[in-house]
Each structure stands twice: as structure tokens, then as C-alpha cells.
N, C-alpha and C. Protein backbone atom coordinates (compact mmCIF):
# COMPACT_ATOMS: atom_id res chain seq x y z
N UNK A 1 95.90 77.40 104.17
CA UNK A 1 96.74 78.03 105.18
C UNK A 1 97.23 76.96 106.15
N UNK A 2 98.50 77.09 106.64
CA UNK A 2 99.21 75.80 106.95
C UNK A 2 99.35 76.19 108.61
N UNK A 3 98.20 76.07 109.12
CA UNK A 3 97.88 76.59 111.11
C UNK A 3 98.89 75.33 111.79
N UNK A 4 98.68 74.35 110.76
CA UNK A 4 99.31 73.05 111.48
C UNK A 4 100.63 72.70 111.65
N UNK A 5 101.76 74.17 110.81
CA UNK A 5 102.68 73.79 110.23
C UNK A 5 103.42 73.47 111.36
N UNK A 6 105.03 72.50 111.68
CA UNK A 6 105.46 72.36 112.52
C UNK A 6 106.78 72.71 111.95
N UNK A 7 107.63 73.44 112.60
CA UNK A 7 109.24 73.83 111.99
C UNK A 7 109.94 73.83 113.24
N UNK A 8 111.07 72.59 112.69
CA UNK A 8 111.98 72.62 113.77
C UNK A 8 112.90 73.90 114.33
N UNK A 9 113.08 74.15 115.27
CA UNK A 9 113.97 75.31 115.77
C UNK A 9 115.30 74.22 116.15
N UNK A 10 116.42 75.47 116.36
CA UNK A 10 118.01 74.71 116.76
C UNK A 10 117.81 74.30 117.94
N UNK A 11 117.30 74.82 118.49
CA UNK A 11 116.70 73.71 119.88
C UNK A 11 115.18 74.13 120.34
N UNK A 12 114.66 72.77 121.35
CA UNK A 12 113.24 72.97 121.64
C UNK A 12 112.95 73.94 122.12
N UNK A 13 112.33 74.73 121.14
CA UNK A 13 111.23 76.15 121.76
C UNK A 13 109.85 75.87 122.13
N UNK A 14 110.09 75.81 123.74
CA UNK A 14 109.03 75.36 124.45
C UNK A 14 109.41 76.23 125.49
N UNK A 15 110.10 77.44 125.52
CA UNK A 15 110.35 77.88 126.74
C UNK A 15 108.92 78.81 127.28
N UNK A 16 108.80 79.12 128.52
CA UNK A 16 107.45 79.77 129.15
C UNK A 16 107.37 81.33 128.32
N UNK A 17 108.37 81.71 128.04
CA UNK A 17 108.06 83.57 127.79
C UNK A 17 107.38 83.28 126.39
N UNK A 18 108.56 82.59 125.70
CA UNK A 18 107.74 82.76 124.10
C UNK A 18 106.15 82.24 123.81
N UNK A 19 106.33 81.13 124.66
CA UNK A 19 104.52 80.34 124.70
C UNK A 19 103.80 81.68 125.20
N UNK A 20 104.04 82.32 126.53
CA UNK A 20 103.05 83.67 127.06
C UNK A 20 103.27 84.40 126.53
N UNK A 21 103.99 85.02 125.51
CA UNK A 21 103.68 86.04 124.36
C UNK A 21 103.12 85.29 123.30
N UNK A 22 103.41 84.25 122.95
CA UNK A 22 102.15 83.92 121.72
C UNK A 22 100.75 84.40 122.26
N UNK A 23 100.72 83.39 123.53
CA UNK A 23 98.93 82.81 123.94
C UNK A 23 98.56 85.02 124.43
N UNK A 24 99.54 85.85 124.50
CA UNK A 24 99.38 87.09 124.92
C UNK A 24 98.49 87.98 123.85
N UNK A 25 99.30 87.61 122.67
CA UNK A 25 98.86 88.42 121.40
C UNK A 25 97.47 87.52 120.61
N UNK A 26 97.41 86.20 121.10
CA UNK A 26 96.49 85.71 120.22
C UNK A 26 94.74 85.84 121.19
N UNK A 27 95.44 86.12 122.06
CA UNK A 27 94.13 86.84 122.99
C UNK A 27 93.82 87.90 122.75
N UNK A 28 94.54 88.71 122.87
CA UNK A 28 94.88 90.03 122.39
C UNK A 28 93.93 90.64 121.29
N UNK A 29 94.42 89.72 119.96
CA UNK A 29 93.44 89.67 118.73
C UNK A 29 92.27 89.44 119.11
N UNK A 30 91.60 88.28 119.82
CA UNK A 30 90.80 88.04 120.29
C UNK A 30 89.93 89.23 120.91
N UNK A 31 90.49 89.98 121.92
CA UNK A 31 89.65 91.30 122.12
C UNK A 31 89.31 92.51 121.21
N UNK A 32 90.48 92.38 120.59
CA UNK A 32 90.36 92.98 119.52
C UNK A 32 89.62 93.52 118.44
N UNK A 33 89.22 91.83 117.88
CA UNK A 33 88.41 91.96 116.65
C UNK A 33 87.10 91.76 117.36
N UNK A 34 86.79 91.65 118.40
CA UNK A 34 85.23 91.76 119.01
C UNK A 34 84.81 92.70 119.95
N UNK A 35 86.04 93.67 119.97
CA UNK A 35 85.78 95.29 120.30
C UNK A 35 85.73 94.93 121.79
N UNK A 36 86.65 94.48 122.54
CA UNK A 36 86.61 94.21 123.99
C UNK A 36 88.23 94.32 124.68
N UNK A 37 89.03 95.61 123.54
CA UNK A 37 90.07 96.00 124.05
C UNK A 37 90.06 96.45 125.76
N UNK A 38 90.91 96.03 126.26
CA UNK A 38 91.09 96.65 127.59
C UNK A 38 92.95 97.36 128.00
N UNK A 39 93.50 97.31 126.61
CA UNK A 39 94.93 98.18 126.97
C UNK A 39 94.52 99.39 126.52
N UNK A 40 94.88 100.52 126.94
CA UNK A 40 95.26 101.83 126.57
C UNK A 40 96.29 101.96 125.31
N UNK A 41 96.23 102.12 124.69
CA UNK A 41 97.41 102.35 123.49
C UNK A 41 98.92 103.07 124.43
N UNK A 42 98.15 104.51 125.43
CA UNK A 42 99.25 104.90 125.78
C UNK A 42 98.95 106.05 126.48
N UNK A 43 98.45 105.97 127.56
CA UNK A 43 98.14 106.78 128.38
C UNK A 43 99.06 107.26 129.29
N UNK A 44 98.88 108.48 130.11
CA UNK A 44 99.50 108.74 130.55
C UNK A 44 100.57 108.27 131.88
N UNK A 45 99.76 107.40 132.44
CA UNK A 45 100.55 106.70 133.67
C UNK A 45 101.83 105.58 132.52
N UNK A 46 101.18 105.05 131.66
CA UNK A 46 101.67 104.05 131.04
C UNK A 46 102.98 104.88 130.59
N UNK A 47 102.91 105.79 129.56
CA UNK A 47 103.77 107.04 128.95
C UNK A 47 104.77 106.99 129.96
N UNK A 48 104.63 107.44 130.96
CA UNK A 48 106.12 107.44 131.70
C UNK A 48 106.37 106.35 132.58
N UNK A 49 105.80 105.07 132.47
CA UNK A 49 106.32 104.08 133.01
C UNK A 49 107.46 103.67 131.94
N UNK A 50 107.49 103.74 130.89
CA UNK A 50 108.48 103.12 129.86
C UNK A 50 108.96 104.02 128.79
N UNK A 51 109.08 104.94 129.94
CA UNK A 51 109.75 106.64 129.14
C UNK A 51 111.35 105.94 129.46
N UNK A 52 111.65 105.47 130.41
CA UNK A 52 113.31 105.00 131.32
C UNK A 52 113.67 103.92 130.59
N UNK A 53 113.04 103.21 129.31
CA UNK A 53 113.90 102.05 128.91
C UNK A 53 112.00 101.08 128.01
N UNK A 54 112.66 99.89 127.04
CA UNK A 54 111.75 99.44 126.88
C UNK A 54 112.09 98.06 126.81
N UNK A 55 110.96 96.74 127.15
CA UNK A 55 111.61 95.59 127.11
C UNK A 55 110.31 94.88 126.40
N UNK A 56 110.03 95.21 125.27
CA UNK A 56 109.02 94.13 124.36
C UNK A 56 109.61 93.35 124.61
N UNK A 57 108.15 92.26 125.11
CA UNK A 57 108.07 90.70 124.75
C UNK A 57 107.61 89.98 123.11
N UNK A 58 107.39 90.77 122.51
CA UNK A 58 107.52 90.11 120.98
C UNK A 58 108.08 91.19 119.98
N UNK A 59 108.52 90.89 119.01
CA UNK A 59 109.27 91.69 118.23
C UNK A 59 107.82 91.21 116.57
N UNK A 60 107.04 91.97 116.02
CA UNK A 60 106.36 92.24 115.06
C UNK A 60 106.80 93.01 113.87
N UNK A 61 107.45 91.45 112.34
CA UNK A 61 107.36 92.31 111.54
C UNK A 61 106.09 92.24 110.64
N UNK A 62 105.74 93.64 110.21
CA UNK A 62 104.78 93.80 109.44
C UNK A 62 104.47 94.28 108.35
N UNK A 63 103.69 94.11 107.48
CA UNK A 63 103.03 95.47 106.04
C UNK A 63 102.94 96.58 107.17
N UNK A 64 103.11 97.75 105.69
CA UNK A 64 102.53 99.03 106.44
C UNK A 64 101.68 99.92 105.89
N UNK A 65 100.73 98.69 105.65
CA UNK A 65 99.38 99.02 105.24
C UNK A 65 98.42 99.78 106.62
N UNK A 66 97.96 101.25 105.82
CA UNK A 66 97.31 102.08 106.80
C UNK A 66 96.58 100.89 107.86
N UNK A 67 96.14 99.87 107.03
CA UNK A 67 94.56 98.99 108.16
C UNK A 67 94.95 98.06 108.86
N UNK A 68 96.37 97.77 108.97
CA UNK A 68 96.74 97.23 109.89
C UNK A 68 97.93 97.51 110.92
N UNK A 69 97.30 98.31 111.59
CA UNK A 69 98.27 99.10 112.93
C UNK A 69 98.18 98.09 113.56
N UNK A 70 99.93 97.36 114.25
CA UNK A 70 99.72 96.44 114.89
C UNK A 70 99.77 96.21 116.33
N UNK A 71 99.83 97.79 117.14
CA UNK A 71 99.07 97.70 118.62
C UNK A 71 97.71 97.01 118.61
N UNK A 72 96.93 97.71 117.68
CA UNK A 72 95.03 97.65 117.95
C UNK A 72 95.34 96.09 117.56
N UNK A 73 95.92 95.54 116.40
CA UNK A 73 95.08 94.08 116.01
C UNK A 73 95.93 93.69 117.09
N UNK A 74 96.65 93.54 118.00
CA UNK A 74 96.65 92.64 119.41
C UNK A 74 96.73 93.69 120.53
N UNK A 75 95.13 94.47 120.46
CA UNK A 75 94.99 94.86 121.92
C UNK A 75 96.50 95.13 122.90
N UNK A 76 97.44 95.96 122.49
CA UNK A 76 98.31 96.18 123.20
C UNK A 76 98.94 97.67 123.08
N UNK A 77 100.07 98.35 124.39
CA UNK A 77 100.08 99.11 124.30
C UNK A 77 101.85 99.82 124.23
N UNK A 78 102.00 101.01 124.34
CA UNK A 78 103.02 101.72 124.70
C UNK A 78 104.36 100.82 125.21
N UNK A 79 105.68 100.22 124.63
CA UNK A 79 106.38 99.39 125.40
C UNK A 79 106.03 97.96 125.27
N UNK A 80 105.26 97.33 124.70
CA UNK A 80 104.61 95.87 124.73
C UNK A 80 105.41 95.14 122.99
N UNK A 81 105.16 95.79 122.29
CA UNK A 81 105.80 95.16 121.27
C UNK A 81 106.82 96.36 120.21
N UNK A 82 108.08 95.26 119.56
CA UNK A 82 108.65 96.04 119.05
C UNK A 82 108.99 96.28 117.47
N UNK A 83 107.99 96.72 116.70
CA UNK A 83 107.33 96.56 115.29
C UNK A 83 108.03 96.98 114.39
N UNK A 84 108.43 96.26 113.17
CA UNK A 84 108.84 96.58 112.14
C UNK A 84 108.09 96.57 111.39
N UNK A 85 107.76 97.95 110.48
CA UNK A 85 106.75 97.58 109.22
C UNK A 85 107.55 97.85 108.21
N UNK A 86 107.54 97.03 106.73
CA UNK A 86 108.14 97.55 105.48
C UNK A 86 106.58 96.76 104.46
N UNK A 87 106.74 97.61 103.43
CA UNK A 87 105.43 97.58 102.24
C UNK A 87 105.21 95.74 102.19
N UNK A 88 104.69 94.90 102.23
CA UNK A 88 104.64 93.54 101.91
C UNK A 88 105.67 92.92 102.55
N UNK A 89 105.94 93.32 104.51
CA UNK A 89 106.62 92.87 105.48
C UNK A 89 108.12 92.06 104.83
N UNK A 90 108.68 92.81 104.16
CA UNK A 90 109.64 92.26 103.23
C UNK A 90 110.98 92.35 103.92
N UNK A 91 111.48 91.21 104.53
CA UNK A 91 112.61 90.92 105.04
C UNK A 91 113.95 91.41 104.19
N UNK A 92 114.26 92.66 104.25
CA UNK A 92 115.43 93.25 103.52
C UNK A 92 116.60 93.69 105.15
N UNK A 93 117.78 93.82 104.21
CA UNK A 93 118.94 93.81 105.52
C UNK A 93 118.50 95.00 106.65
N UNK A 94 117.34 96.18 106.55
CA UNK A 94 117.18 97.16 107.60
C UNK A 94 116.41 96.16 108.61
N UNK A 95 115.45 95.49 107.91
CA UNK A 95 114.43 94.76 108.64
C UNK A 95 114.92 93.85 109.51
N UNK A 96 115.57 92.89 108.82
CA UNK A 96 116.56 92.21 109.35
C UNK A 96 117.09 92.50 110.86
N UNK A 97 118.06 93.43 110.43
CA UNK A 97 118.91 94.26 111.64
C UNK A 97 117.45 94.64 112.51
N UNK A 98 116.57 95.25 112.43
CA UNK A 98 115.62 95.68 113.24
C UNK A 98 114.99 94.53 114.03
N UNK A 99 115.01 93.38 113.66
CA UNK A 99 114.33 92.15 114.20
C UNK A 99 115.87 91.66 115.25
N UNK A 100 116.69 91.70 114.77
CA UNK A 100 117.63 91.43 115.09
C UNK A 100 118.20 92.03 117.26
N UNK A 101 117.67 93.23 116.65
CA UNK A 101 117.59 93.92 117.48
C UNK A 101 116.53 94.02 118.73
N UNK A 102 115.58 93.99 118.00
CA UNK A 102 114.56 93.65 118.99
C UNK A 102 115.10 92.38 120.02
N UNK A 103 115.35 91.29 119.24
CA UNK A 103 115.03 89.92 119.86
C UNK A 103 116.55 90.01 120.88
N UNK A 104 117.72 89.90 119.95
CA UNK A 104 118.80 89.83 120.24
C UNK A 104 119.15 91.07 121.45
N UNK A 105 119.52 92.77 121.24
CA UNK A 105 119.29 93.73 122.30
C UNK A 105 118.55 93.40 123.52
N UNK A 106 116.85 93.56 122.81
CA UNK A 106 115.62 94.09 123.87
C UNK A 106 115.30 92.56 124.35
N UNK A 107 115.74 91.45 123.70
CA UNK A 107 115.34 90.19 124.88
C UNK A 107 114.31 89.78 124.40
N UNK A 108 113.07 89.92 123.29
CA UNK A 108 111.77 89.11 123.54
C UNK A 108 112.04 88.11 122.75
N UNK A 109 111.60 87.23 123.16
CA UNK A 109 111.37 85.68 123.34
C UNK A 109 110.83 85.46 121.57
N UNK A 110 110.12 86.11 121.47
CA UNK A 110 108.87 85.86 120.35
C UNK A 110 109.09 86.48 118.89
N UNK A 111 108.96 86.10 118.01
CA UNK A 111 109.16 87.03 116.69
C UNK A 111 108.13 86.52 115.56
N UNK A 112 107.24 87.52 115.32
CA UNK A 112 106.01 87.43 114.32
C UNK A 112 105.98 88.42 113.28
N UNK A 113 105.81 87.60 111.65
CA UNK A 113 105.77 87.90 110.60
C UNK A 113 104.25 87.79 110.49
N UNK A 114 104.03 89.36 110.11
CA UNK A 114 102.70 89.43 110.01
C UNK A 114 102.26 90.18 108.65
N UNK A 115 101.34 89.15 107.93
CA UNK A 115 101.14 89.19 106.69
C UNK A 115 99.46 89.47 106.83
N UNK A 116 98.76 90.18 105.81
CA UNK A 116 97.45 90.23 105.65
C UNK A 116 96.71 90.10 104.27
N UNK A 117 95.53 89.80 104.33
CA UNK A 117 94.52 89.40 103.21
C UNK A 117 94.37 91.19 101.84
N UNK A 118 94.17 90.69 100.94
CA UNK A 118 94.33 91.98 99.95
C UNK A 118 95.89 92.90 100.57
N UNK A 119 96.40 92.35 100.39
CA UNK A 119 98.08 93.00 100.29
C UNK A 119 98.61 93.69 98.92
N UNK A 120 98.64 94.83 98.79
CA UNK A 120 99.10 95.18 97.95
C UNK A 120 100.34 95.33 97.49
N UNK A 121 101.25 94.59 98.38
CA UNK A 121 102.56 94.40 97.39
C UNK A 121 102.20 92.99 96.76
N UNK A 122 101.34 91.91 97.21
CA UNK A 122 101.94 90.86 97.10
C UNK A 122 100.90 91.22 95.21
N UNK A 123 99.71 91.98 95.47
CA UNK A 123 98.86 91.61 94.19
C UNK A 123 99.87 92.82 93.13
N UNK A 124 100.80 93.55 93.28
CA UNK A 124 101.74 94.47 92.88
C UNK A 124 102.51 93.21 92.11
N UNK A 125 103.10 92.35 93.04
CA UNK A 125 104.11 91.04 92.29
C UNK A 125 103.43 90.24 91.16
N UNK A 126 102.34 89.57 91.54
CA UNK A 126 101.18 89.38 90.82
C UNK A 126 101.02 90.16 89.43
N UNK A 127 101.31 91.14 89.50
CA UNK A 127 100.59 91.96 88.31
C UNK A 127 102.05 91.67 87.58
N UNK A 128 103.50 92.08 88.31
CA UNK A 128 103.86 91.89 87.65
C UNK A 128 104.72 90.59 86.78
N UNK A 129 104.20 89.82 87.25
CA UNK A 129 104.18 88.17 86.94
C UNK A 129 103.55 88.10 85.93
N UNK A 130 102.61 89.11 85.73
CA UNK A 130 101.38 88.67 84.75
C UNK A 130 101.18 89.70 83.72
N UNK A 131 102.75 90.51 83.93
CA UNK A 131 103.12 91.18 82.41
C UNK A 131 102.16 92.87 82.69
N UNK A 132 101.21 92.68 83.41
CA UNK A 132 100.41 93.57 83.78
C UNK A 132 100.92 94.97 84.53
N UNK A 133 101.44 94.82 84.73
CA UNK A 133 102.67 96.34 85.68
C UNK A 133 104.01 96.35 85.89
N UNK A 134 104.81 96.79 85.30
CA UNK A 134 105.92 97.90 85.28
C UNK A 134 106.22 98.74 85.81
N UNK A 135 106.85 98.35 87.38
CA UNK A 135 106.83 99.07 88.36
C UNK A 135 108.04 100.12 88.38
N UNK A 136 108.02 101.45 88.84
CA UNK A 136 109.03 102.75 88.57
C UNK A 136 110.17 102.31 89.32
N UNK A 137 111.03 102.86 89.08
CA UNK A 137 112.15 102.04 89.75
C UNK A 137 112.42 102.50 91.60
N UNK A 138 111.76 103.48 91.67
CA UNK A 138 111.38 103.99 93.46
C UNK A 138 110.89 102.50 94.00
N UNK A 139 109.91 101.61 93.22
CA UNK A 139 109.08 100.87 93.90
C UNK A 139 110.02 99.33 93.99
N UNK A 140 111.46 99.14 93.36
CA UNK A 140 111.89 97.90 92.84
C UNK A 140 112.36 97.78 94.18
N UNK A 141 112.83 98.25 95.03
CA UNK A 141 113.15 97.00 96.07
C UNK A 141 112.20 96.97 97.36
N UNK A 142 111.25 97.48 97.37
CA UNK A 142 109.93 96.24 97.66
C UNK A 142 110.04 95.41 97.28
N UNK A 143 109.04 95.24 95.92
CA UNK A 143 108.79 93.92 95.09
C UNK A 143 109.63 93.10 94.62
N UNK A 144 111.16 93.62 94.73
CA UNK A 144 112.59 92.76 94.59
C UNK A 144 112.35 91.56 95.36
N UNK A 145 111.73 91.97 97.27
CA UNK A 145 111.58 91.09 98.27
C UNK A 145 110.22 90.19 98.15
N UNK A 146 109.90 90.56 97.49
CA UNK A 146 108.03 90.13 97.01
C UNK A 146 108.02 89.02 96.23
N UNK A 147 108.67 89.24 95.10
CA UNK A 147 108.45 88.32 93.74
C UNK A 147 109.14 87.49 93.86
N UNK A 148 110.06 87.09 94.37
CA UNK A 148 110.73 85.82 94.70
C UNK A 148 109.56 85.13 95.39
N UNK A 149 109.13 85.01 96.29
CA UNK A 149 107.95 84.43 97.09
C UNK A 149 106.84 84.15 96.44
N UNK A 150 105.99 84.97 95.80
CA UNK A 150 105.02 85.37 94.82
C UNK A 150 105.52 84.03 94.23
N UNK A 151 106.65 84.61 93.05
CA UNK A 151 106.84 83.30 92.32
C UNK A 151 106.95 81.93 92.03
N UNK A 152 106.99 81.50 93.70
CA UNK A 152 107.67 80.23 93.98
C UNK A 152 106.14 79.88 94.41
N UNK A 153 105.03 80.70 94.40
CA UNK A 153 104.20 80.31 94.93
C UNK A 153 103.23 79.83 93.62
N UNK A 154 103.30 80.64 92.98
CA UNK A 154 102.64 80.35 91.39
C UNK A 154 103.70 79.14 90.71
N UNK A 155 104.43 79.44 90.81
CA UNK A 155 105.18 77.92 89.99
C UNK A 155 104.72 76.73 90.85
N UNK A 156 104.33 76.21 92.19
CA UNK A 156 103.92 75.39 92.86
C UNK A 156 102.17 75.32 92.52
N UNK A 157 101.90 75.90 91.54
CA UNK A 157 100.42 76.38 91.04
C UNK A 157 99.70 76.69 92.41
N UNK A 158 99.95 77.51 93.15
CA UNK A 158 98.89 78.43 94.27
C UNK A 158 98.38 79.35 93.38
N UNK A 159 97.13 79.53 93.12
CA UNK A 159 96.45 80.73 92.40
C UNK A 159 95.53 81.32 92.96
N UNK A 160 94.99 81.11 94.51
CA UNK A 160 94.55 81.89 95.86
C UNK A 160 95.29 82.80 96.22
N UNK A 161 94.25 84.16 96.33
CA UNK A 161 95.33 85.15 96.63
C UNK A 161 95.50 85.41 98.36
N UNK A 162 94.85 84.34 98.79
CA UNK A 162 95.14 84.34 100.25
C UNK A 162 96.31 83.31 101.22
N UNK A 163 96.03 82.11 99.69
CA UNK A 163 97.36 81.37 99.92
C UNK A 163 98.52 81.61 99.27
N UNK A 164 98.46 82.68 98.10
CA UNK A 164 100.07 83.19 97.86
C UNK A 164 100.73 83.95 98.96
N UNK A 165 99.55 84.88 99.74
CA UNK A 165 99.69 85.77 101.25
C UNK A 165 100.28 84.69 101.77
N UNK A 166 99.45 83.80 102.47
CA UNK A 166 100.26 82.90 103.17
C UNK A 166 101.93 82.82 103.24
N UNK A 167 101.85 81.82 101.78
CA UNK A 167 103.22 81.35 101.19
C UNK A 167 104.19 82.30 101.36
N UNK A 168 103.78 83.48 101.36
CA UNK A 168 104.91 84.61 101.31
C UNK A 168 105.62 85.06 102.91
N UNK A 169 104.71 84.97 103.81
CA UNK A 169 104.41 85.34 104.85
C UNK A 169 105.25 83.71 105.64
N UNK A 170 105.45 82.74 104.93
CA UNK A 170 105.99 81.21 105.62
C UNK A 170 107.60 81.74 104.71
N UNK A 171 107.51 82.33 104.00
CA UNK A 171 109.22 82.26 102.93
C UNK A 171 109.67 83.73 103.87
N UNK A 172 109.15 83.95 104.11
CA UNK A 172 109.69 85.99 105.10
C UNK A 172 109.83 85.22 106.60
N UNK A 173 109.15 84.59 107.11
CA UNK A 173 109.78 84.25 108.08
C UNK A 173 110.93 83.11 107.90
N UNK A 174 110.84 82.27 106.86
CA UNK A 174 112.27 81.16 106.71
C UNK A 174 113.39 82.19 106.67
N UNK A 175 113.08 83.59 106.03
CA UNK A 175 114.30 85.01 105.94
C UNK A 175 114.57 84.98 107.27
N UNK A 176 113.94 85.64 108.09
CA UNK A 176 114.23 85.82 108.96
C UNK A 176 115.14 85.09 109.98
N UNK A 177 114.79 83.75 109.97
CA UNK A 177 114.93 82.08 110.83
C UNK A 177 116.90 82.12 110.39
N UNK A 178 116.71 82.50 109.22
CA UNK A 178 117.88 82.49 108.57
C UNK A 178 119.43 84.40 108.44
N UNK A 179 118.34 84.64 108.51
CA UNK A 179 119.06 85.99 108.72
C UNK A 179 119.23 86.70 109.81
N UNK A 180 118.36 86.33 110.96
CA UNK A 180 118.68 86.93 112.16
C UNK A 180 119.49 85.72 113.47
N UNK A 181 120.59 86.19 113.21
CA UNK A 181 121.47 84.84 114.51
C UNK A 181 120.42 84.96 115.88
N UNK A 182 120.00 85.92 116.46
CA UNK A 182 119.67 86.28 117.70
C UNK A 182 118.51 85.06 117.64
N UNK A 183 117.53 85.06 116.73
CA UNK A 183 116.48 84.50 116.32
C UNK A 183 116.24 82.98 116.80
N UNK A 184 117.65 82.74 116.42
CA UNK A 184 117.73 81.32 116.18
C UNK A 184 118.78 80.61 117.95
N UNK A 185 118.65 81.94 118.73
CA UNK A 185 119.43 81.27 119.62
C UNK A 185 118.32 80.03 120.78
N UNK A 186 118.62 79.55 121.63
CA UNK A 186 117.38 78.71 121.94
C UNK A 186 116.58 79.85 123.31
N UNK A 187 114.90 79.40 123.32
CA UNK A 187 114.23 80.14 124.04
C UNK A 187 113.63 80.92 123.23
N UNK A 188 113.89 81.11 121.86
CA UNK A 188 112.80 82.58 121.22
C UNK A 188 112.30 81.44 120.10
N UNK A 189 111.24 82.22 119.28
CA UNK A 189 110.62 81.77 118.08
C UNK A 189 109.76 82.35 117.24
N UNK A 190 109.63 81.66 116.35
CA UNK A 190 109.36 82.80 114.93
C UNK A 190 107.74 82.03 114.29
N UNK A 191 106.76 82.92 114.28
CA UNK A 191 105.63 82.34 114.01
C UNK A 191 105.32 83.47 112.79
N UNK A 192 104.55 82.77 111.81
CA UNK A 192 103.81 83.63 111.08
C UNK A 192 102.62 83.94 111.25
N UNK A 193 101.27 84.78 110.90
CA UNK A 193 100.24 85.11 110.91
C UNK A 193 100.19 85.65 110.04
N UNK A 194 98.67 85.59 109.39
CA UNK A 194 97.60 86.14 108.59
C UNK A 194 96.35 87.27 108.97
N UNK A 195 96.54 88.26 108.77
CA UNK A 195 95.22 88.99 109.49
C UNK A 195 94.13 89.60 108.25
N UNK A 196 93.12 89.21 108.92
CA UNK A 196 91.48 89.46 108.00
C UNK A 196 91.31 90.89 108.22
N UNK A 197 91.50 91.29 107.05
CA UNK A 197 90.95 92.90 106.83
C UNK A 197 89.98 93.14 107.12
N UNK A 198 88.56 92.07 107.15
CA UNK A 198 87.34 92.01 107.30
C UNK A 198 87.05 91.22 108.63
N UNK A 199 87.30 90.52 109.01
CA UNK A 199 86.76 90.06 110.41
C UNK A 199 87.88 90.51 111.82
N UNK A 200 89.12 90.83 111.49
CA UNK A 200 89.56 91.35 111.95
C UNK A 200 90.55 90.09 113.15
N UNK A 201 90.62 89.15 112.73
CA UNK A 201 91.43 88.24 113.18
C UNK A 201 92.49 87.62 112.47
N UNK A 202 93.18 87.19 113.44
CA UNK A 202 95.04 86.14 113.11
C UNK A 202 94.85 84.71 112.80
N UNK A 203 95.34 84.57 111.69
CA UNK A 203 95.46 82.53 111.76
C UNK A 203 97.22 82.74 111.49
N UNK A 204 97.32 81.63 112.26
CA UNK A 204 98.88 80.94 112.44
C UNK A 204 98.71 80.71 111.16
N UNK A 205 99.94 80.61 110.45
CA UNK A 205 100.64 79.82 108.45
C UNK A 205 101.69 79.10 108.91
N UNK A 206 102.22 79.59 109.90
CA UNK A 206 103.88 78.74 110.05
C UNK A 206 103.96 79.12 111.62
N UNK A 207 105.17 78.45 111.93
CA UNK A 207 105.69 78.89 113.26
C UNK A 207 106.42 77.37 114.27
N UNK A 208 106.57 77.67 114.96
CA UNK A 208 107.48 76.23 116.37
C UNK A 208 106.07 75.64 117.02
N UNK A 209 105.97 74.78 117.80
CA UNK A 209 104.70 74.26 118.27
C UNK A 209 105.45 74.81 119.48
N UNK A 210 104.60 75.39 120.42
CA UNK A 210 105.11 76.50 121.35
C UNK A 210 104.43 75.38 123.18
């Protein structure tokens, strides 16, 4: 997993918001996975503070795998982030536009591709790489966005199924870097993460040195 990775942005992303929404959410996790949440998901005072408008500071795309709801894995609540989930966080033109939107519209600084351990689209691509599944045609444009990644990851011989996660999760955000203009204007930035189904924490794969 590449924590170290460094990727240039069109200009230096070092600005203060995007660094305090990283260091926000990676604390966040931090309370998180050691059961020392202190946001409300969405209580009632909170509920109508950001009933009049909303201004996430990070824009989260994600799987939408039941086990990873991505308020709880960064301790946050109602109004705080603005989440896209599609099956194996698969950068297709809705997603796109939705990230787009977030960053570009609602203003946050920050944009995270969030990938996790036992993913079932990515072991879905996998299978069918490996002749093993024949997916119905309801399921082809998921894995349309999948197996390109998947693939490029096995032809580079990755045969870890935590570093094909990775790899996939560093090629969905290069989508993004590349498909969303807002993304790429200066002041915001695009990090990837990994989250442990089992310990319940984030490692950086990609991202700007913040």
C-alpha cells in the first residue's frame, strides 16, 4: 500500500481547509475504530442547524457496502461530509458529476476515494478475470468500472487482494483528478484510503502531501 505516494496537483495543495479536513477525518477514524465517537450522527439541535443549506468540508466517494457507512468510519455527523457511494466506488459519469458537485457547488476543499479490504466488486472482477463468473448483464456497468483497474493490476503481477484494493482505489481517484474540473482547481485535493473491515481503520494509498 503506497501511504507514501506523492502526486503532483496543478498547483501546490497545501492550502489550510484541505490539510484540516484531512487531519479532521483521520482523527475522526481514529475515534472511531476505538469506540470514542463524540459526534452525534444527527441529533436534534444539529437536524435543524443544517436544515437552511449544507457546506461539507470533504466530499467522500465510496463502496456501498452495508459495513462501511461513511459517517461512523470518520466519527462525523449530519452536514459534515458529502458522500457518494456506487458498488466498488466506481467513478462512472453520475459519480463524477456528484463529486463534481460537491467540491465545485458546496466548496469542500477535500475529496476522498474510499476503498475497503474484502470488496466485493473488486473479488467480482477477479472472478471474472479468472473465467470464474459471468456476470448478468444488470451487474455490467459496475464491473465495466472495476475490471479495467483489476486488470492493470494483475498484468503488473499484484496477486494481493488488498493490493489490487489499493491499485483500484489509486486508478478511481486518477478518474476522478481527471474527470472532475472543480477537483483540479487550486486549494482542494484528492486522497485515497483503504478501510479494515476488521480493525476498523484508514491507510492513505495515494493522495497530495497536504
Amino acid at each position: 500500500m503506497r501511504s507514501d505516494t506523492m502526486v503532483k496537483a496543478s498547483s501546490p495543495i497545501t492550502s489550510a481547509a484541505a490539510s484540516a479536513a484531512l487531519a479532521e477525518l483521520l482523527a475522526g477514524n481514529q475515534r472511531s475504530a476505538f469506540d470514542a465517537r463524540i459526534h452525534p450522527l444527527g441529533d436534534a439541535i444539529r437536524r435543524r442547524a443544517v436544515a437552511g443549506g449544507q457546506k461539507p468540508f470533504a466530499v467522500v466517494l465510496g463502496c456501498s457496502d452495508s459495513r462501511v457507512p461513511v459517517e461512523l468510519v470518520f466519527d462525523r455527523g449530519l452536514g459534515d461530509l458529502f458522500v457518494v457511494r456506487t458498488a466498488g466506488h466506481g467513478a462512472g459519469p453520475e459519480a463524477l458529476a456528484s463529486v463534481e458537485f460537491g467540491a465545485g457547488t458546496l466548496g469542500a476543499p477535500l475529496v476522498v476515494v474510499l476503498g475497503h479490504t474484502s470488496c466485493g466488486a473488486v473479488g467480482a472482477a477477479r472472478d471474472v478475470l479468472a473465467g470464474a463468473f459471468d456476470p448478468p448483464p444488470a451487474l455490467r456497468p459496475v464491473l465495466d468500472l472495476v475490471l479495467p483497474n483489476v486488470r492493470a493490476a494483475t498484468e503488473r503481477g499484484i496477486t494481493d487482494p488488498l493490493e489490487i484494493v489499493s491499485s483500484h482505489v489509486v486508478a478511481t481517484a486518477e478518474a476522478v483528478r481527471a474527470g472532475s474540473p472543480a477537483v483540479s482547481e487550486p486549494g482542494r485535493a484528492v486522497v485515497g484510503m483503504v478501510y479494515s473491515l476488521t480493525t476498523g481503520l484508514v491507510t492513505l494509498v495515494d493522495g497530495e502531501t497536504l
